[in-house]
Protein backbone atom coordinates (compact mmCIF):
# COMPACT_ATOMS: atom_id res chain seq x y z
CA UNK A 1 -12.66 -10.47 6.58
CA UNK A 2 -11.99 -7.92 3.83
CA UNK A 3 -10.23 -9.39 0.53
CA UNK A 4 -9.06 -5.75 -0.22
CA UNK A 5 -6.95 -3.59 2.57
CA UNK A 6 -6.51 -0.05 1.54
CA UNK A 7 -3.57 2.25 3.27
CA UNK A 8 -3.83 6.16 2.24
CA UNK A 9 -0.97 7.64 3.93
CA UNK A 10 -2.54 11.43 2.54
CA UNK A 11 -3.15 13.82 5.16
CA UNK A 12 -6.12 14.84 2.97
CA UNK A 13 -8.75 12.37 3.20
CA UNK A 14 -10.01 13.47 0.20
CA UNK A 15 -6.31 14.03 -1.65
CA UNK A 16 -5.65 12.76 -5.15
CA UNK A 17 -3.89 9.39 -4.07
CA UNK A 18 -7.40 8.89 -1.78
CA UNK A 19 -9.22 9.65 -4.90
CA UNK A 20 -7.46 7.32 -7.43
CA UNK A 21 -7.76 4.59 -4.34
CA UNK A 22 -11.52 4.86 -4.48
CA UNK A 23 -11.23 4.64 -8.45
CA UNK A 24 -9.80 1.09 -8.20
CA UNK A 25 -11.99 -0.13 -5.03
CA UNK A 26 -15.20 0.93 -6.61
CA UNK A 27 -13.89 -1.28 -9.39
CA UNK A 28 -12.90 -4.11 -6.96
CA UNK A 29 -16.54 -3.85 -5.76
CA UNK A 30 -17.68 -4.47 -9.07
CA UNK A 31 -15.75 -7.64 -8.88
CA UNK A 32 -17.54 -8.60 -5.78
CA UNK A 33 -14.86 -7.73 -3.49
CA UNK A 34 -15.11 -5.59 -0.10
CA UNK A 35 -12.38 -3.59 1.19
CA UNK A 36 -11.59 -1.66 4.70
CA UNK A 37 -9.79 1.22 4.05
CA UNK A 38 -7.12 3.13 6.83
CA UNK A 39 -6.36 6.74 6.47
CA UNK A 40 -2.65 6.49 8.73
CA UNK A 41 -3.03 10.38 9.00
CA UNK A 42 -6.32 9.81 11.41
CA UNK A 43 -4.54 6.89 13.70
CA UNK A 44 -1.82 7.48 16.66
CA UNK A 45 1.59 5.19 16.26
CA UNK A 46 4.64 5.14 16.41
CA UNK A 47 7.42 4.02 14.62
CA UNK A 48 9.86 1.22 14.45
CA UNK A 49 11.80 0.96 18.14
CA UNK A 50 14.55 -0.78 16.43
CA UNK A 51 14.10 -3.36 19.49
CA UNK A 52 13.96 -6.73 17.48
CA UNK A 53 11.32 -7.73 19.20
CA UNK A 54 9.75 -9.25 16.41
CA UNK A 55 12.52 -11.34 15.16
CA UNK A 56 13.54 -12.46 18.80
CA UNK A 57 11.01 -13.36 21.12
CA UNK A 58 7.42 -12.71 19.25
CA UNK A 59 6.00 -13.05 15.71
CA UNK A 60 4.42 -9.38 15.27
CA UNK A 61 5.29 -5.82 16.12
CA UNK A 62 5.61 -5.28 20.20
CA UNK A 63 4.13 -1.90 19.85
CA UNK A 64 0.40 -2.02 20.39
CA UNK A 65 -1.09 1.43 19.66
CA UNK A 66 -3.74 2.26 16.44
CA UNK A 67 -1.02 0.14 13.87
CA UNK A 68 -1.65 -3.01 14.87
CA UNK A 69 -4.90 -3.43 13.53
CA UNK A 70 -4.02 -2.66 10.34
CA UNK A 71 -0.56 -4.85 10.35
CA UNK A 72 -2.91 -7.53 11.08
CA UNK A 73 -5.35 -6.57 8.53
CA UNK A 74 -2.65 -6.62 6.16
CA UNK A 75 -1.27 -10.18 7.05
CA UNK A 76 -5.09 -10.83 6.59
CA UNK A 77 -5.95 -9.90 2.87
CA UNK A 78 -6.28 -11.30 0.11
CA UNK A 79 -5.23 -7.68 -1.70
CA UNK A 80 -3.40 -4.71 -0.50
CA UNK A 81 -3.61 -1.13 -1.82
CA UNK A 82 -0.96 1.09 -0.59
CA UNK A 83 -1.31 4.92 -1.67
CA UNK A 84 0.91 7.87 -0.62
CA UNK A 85 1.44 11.51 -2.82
CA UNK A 86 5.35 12.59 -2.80
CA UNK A 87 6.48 14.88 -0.37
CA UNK A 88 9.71 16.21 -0.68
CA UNK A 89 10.73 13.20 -2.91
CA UNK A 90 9.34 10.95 -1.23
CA UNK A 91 6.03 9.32 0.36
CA UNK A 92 4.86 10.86 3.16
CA UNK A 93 6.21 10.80 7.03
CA UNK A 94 2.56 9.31 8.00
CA UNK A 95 3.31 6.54 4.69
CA UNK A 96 6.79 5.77 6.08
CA UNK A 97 6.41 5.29 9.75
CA UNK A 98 3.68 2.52 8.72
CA UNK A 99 6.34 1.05 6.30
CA UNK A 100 9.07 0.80 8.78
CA UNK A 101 6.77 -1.23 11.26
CA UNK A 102 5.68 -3.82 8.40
CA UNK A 103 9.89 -4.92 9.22
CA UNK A 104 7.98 -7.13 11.50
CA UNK A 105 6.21 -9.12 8.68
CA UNK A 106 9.98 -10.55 7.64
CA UNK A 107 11.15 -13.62 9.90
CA UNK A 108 14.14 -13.92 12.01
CA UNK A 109 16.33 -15.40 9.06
CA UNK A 110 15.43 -12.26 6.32
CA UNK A 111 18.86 -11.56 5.73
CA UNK A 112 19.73 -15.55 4.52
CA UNK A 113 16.33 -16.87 3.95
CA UNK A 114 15.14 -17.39 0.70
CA UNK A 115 11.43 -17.08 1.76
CA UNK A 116 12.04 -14.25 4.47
CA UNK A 117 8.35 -13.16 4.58
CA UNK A 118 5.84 -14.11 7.22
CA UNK A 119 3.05 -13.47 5.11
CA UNK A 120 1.14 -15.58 3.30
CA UNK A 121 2.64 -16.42 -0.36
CA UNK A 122 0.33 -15.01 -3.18
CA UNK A 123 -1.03 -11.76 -1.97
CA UNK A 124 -1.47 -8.84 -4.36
CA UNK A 125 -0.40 -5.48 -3.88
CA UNK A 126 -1.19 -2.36 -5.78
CA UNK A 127 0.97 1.05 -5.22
CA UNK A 128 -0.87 4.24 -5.43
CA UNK A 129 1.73 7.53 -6.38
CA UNK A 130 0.41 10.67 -7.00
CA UNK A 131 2.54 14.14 -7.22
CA UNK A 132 2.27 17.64 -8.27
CA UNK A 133 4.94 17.40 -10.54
CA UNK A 134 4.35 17.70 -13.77
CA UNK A 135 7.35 15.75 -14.98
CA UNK A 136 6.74 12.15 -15.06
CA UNK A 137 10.39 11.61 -14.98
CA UNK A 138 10.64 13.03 -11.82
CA UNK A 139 9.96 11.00 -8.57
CA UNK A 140 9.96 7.98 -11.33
CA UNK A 141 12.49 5.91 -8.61
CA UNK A 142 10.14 5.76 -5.73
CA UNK A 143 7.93 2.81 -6.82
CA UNK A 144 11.04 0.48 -7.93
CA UNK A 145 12.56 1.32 -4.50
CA UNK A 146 9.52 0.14 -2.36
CA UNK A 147 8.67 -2.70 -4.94
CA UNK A 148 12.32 -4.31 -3.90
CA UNK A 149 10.60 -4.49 -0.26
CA UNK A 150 6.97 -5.75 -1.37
CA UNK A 151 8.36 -8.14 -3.51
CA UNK A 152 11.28 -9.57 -0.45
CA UNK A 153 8.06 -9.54 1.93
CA UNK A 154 6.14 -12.15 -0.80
CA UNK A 155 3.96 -10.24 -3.00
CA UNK A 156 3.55 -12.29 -5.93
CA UNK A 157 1.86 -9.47 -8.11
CA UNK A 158 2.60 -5.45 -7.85
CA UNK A 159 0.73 -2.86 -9.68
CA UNK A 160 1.35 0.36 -10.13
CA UNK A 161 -1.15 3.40 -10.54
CA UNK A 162 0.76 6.62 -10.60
CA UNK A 163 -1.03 10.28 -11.36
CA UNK A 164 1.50 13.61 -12.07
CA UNK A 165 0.70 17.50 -12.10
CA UNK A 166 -2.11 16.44 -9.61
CA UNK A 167 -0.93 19.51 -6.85
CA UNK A 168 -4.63 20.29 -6.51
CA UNK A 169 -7.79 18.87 -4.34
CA UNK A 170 -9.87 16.70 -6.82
CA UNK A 171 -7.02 16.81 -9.79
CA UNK A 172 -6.56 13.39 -10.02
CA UNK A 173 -10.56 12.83 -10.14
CA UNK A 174 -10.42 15.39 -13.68
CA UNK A 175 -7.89 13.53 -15.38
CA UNK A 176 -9.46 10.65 -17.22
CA UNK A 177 -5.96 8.93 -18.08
CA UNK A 178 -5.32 8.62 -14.57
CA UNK A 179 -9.24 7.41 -13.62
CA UNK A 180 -8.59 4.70 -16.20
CA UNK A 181 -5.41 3.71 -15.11
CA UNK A 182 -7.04 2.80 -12.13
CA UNK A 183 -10.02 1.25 -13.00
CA UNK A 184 -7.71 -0.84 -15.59
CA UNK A 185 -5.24 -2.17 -12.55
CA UNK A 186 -8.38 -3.30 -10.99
CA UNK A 187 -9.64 -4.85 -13.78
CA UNK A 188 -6.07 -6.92 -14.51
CA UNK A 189 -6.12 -7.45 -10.40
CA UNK A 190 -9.68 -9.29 -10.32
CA UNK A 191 -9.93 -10.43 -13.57
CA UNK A 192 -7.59 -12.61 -14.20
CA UNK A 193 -7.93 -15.28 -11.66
CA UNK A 194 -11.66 -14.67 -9.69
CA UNK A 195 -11.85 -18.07 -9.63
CA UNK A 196 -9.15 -18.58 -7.01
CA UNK A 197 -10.77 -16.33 -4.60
């Protein structure tokens, strides 16, 4: 088993949000810790079915295509990195669809429960942005709207590495800020507590 699942939701395998993903797991293997990484753009699913499957008569997703190994991958680690650029103000389609299916990781209760999560209490979860933007103020409300869901689901830690005015291949990679933001999240992620691992 991984301790480190890693979810690029780039088309570009080798896009700026990939790039500042391998920043912080080439840290993390510094740290001793091995990761499996997904690129969502090279898998086939499909979205949520809105079938309540999963709060109704099973305890997972009911769709079995190339998401459900990485749903249970996720349920699995220790540490999960999710990582999308902004497209049109948002993450991306292939970032989204994933999302939507992790609805299956709350329990039947979620609305009224006050632990509504299936997944195991303490996990970590780091949040990769990157956009071509210039203007840090701009797309600045996408992280605190998905941090409302990782921290419902039971993340007891989020991080947040976030690159701007990174439109082209192998920006990200030439802007040291941004290469040390990443290698410091990892650093506060696996240093603080490598003796609970």
């Amino acid at each position: 088993m991984s301790n480190i699942v890693a979810i690029v939701g780039s088309p570009r395998r080798s896009g700026n949000s990939a790039t500042l993903t391998r920043r912080f797991l080439d840290e993390a293997a510094k740290h001793g810790k091995k990761a499996s990484v997904y690129h969502l753009n090279d898998l086939s699913y499909r979205g949520c079915q809105a079938c309540y499957a999963c709060k109704t008569t099973r305890d997972t997703c009911i769709l079995e295509d190339d998401l459900t190994k990485v749903l249970e991958a996720v349920a699995e680690a220790e540490v999960v990195v999710l990582a999308s650029p902004v497209y049109f103000g948002d993450v991306t389609g292939q970032f989204k669809t994933f999302f939507d299916r992790a609805f299956s990781f709350f329990t039947p209760d979620y609305r009224t429960a006050l632990n509504p999560s299936r997944l195991r209490r303490g996990k970590k979860l780091v949040f990769v942005q990157t956009q071509g933007q210039p203007d840090s103020t701009f797309f600045e409300d996408v992280f605190p709207r998905y941090d409302r869901f990782f921290k419902r689901v039971g993340f007891a830690e989020t991080h947040l590495i976030r690159a701007y005015g990174v439109a082209e291949l192998g920006d990200a990679g030439k802007r040291p800020e941004f290469v040390l933001q990443a290698e410091t999240v990892a650093k506060n992620v696996f240093s603080n507590d490598e003796r609970n691992w």
